[in-house]
Protein backbone atom coordinates (compact mmCIF):
# COMPACT_ATOMS: atom_id res chain seq x y z
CA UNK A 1 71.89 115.30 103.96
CA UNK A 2 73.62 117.89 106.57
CA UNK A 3 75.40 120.39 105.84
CA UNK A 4 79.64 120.40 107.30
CA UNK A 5 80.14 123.75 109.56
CA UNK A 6 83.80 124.59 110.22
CA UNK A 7 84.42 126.96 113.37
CA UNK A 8 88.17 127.56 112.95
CA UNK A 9 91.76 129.04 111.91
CA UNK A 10 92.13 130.56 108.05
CA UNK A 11 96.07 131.57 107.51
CA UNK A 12 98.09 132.74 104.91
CA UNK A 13 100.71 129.69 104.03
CA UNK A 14 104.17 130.50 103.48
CA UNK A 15 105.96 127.42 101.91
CA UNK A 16 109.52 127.24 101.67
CA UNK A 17 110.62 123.90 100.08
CA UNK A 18 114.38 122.30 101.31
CA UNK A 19 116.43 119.57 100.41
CA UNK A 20 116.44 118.91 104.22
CA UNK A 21 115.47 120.51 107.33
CA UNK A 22 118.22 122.78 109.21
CA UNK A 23 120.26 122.39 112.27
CA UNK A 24 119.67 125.12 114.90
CA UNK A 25 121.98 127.57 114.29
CA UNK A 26 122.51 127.02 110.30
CA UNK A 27 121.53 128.98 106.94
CA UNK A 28 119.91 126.97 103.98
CA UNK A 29 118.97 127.75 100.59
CA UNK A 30 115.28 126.89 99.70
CA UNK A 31 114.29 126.07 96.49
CA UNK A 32 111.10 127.36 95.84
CA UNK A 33 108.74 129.81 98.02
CA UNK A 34 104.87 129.72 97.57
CA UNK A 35 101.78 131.71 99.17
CA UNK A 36 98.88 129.79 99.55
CA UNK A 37 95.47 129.14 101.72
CA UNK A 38 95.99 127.41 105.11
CA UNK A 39 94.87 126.94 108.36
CA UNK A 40 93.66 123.80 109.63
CA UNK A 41 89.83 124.94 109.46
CA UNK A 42 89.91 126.33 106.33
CA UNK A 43 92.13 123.43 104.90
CA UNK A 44 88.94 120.97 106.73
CA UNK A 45 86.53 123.26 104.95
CA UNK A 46 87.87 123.13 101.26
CA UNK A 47 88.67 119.42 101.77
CA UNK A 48 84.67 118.68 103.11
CA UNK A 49 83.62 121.08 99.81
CA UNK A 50 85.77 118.83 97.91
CA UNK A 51 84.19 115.61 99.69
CA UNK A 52 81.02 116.74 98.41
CA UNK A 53 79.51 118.16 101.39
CA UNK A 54 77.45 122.36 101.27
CA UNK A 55 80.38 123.26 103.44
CA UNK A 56 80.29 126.79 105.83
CA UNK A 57 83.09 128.60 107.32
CA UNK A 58 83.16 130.75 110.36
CA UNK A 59 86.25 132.60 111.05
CA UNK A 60 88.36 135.74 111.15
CA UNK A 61 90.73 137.12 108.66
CA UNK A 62 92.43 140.73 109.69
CA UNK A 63 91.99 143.81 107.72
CA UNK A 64 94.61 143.32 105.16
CA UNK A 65 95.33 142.02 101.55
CA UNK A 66 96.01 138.30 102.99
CA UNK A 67 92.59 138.50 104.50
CA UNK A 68 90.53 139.51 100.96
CA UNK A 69 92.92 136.92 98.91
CA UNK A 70 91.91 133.92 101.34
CA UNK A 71 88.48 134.71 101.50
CA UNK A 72 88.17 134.11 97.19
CA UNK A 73 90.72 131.62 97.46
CA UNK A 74 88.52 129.68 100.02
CA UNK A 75 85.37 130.46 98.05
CA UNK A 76 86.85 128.81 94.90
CA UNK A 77 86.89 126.05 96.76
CA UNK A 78 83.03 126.10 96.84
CA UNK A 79 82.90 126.84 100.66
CA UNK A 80 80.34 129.21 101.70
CA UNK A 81 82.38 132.55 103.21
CA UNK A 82 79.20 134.47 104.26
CA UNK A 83 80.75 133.95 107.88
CA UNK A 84 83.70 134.90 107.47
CA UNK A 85 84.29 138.02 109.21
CA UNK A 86 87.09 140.88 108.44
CA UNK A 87 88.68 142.52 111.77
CA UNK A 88 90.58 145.60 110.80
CA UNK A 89 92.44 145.98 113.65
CA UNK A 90 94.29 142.99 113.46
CA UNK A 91 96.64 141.02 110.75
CA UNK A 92 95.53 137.70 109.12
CA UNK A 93 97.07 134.63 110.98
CA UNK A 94 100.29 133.10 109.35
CA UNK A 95 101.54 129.86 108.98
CA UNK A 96 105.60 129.72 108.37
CA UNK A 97 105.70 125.97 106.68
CA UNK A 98 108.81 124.42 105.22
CA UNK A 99 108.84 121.17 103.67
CA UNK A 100 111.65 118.74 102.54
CA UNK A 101 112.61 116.80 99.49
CA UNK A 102 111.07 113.57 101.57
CA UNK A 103 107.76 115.24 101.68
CA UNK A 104 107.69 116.25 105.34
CA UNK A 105 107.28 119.48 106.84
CA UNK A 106 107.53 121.47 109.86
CA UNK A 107 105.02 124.87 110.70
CA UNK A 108 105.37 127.69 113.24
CA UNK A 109 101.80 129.62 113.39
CA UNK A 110 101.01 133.22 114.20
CA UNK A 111 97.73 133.53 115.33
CA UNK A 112 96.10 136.51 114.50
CA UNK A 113 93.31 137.15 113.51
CA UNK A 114 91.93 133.77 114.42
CA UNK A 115 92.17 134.46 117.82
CA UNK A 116 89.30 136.74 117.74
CA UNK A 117 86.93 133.78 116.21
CA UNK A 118 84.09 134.10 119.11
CA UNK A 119 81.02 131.23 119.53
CA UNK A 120 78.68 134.27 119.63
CA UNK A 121 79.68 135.35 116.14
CA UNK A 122 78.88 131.75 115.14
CA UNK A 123 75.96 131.07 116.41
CA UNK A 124 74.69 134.54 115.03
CA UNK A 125 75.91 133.55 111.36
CA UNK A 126 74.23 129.83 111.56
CA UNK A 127 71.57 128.52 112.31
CA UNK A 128 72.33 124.89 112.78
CA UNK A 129 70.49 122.13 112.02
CA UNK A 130 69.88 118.35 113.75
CA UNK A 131 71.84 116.88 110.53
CA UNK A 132 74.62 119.06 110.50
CA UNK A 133 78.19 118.08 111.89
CA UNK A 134 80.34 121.01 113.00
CA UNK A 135 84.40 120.85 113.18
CA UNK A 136 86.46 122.44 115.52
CA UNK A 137 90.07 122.53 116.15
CA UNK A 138 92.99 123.48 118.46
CA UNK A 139 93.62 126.91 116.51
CA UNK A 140 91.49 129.01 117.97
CA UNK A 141 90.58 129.77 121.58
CA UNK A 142 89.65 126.66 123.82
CA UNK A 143 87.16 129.27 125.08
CA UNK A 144 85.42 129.82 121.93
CA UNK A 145 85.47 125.80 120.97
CA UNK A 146 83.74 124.98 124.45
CA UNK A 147 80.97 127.66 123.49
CA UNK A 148 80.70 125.90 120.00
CA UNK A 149 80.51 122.13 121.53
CA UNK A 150 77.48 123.40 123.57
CA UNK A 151 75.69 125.69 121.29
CA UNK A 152 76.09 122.10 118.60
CA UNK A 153 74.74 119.85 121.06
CA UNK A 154 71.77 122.54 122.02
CA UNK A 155 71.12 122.05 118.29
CA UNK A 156 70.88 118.45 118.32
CA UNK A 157 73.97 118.68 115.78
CA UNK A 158 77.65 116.78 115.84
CA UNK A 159 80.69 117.54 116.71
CA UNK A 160 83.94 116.24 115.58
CA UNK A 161 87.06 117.79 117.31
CA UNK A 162 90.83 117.57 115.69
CA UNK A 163 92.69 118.56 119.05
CA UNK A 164 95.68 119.38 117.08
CA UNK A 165 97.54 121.54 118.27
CA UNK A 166 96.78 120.10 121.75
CA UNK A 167 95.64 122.68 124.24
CA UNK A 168 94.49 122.13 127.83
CA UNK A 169 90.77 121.45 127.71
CA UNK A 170 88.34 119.97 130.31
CA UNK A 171 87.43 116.37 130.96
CA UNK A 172 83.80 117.41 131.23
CA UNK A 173 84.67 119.14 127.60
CA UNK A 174 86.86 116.46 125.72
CA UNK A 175 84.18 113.80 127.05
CA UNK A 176 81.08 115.32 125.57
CA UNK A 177 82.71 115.76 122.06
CA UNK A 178 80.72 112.95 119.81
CA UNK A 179 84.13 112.79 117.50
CA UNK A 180 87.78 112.89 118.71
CA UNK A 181 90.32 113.54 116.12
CA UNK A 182 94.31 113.22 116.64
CA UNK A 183 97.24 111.87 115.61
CA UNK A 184 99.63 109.12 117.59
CA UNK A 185 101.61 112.14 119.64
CA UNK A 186 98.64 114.16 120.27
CA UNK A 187 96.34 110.93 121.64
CA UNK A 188 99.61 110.51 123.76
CA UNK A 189 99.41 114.16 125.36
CA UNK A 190 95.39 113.94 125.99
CA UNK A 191 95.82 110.41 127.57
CA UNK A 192 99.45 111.97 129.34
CA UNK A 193 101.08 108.50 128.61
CA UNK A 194 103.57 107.79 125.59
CA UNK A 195 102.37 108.27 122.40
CA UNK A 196 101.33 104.72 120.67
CA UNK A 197 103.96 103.19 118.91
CA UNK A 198 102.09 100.45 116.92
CA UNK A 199 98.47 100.09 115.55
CA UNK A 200 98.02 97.82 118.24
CA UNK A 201 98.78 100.15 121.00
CA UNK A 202 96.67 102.95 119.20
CA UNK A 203 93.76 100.88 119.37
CA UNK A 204 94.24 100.46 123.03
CA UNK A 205 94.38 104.05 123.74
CA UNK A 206 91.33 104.99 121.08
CA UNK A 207 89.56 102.27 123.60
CA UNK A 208 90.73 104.32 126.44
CA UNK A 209 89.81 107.68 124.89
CA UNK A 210 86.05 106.16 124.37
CA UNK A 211 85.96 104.78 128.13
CA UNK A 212 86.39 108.40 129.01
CA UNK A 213 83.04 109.12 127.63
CA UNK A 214 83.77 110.10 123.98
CA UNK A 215 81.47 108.59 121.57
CA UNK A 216 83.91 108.18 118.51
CA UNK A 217 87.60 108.27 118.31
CA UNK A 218 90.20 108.30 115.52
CA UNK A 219 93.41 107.89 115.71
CA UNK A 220 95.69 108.82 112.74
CA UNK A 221 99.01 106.95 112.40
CA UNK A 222 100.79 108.53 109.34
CA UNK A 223 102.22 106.06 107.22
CA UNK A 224 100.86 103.17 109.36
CA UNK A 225 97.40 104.57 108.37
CA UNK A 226 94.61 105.42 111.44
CA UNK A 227 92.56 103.03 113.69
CA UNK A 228 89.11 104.34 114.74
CA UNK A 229 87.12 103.01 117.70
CA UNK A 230 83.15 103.69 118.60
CA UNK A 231 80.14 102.36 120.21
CA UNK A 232 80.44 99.26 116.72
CA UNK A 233 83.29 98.24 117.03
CA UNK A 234 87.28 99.38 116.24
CA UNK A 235 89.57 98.79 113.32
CA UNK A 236 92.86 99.27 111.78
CA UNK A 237 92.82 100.97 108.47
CA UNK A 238 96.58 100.21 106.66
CA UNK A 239 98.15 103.77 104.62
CA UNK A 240 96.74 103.83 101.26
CA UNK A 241 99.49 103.97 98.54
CA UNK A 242 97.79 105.94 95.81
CA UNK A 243 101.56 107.47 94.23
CA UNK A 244 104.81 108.92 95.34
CA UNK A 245 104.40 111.23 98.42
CA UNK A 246 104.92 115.22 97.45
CA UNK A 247 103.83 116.81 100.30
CA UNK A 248 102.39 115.79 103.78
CA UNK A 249 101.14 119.53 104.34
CA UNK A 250 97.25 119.06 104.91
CA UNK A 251 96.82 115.64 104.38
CA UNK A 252 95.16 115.38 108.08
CA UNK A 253 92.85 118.30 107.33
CA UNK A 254 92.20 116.30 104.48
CA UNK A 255 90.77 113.35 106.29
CA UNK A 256 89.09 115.29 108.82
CA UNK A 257 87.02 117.49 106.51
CA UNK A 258 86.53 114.69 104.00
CA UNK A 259 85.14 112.47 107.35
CA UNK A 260 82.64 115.06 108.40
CA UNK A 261 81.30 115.38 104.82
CA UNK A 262 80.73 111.71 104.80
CA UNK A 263 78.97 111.90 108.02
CA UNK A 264 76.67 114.66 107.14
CA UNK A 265 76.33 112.16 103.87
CA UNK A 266 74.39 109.67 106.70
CA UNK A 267 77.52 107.55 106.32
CA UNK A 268 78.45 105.32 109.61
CA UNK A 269 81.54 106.17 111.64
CA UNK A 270 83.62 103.68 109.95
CA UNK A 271 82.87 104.07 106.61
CA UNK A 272 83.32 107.65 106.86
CA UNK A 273 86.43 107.36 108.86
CA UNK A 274 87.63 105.20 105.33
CA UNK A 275 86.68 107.78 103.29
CA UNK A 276 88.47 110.42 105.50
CA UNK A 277 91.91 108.56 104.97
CA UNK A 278 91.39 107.78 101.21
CA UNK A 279 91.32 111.56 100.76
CA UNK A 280 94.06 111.85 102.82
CA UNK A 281 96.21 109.52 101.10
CA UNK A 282 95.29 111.13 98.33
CA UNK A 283 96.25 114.80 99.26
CA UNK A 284 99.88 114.01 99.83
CA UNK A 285 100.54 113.09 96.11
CA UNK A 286 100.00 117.15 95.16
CA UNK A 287 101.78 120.48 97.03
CA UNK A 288 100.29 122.58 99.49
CA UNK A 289 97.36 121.90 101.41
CA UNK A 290 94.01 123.12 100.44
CA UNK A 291 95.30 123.59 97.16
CA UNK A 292 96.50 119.68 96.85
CA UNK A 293 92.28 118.76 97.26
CA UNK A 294 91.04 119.12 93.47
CA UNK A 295 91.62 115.40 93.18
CA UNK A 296 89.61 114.49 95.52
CA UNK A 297 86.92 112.52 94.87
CA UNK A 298 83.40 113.80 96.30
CA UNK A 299 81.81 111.26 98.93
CA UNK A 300 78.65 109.24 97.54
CA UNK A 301 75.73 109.02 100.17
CA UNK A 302 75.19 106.71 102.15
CA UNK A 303 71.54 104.24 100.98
């Protein structure tokens, strides 16, 4: 069984909750204001712990009292912080979140300190092995994630990629990933074509994505659910219903981390792509993001 390496972004979460979202321009009250863990590699990390998987993180936190919370915070969570590295000349990134009484939620980041996460300092920290599957995303540097794709592959490892947010990256790049992760506006931008409206037209572009050279594709569609596409076959996988919808906040990192553990598990891509939404689905029905994974349910191996 492999282990589930996250290369990525660790923020402090500031949550306002809102009856509704404001207009530019106008004041609202919020009704309730929360600190928490965030940052979609550290939210992948805790949800992959959750799923079952030895889970690592490498990352940056700055030298301040966000950075030491996090780092136990994350560490409850049963992810290994011994990467983890403390920058004191820099502030711990932030992630400004507000969220509705529908559930939804809108986030404007502040990078700090996870701009200084480097592919030296992770390939330093780990030594990787052929089983493991290693998760990047679109929250640190693009220069630091292409490092990390090659020094995975020079390892005989895996490497699923959540492009999200979407940052310019090179065909050559994006191609040699063996797991593309993104949702219905972000496949859009990668393809540069309209985002996919309908399950059907995601599973055209997740067959367009894999014609491009990438080995394994998901495609997340929100309430429609995802479809997923790779050298087996494709599928659409409907929204699982599991209870009234709290809060959307984390429910992709959810999947993603929960879909690496159950590939390190020896699971195939569509299985684990299944057990990547159920833990999604099941996310939403708790607040915040890391901190709505306890009920997750950890991923069995596969025979």
């Amino acid at each position: 069984m492999g282990r589930v390496i996250v290369v990525g972004s660790i923020n402090q979460d500031i949550t306002v909750t809102v009856e509704r979202f404001p207009e530019p321009g106008e004041t609202l009250s919020g009704t309730s204001t929360s600190y928490r863990l965030g940052g979609k590699g550290a939210n992948q990390a805790a949800a992959a712990a959750h799923g079952g998987a030895e889970a690592l993180f490498v990352g940056c936190v700055g030298g301040d009292a966000s950075g030491i919370t996090l780092r136990e915070e994350l560490r409850g969570h049963g992810v290994d912080v011994g990467a983890l590295r403390t920058d004191e000349e820099i502030t711990t990134g932030i992630a400004f979140i507000t969220v509705s009484a529908a559930g939804e939620n809108t986030i404007i980041l502040d990078a700090g300190a996870n701009a200084r996460v480097t592919g030296s300092h992770a390939a330093e920290a780990i030594g990787l092995e052929a089983g493991d599957v290693v998760v990047l995303q679109g929250e640190i540097p693009a220069a630091t994630n292409e490092e990390i794709i090659d020094w995975t592959h020079r390892a005989g490892a895996r490497v699923v990629l959540n492009l999200a947010p979407v940052y310019a990256i090179a065909p050559q790049v994006l191609d040699s990933v063996d797991v593309l992760v993104v949702n219905e506006t972000e496949c859009g931008l990668v393809l540069g074509s309209p985002a996919p409206g309908t399950p059907e037209e995601a599973l055209a572009s997740a067959a367009a994505l894999r014609e491009r050279g990438i080995a394994s594709v998901l495609v997340t569609l929100g309430a429609a659910g995802a479809v997923w596409a790779c050298a087996e076959g494709s599928g659409h996988l409907p929204a699982l219903d599991l209870g009234p919808v709290v809060d959307t906040t984390g429910a992709g990192d959810a999947s993603v981390g929960v879909l690496a553990a159950a590939l390190a598990a020896g699971h195939d891509f569509a299985s684990a792509v299944a057990e990547g939404m159920r833990a999604g689905s099941t996310a939403v029905l708790a607040a915040g993001a890391a901190a709505s994974y306890a009920a997750i349910a950890p991923v069995t191996p596969a025979p």
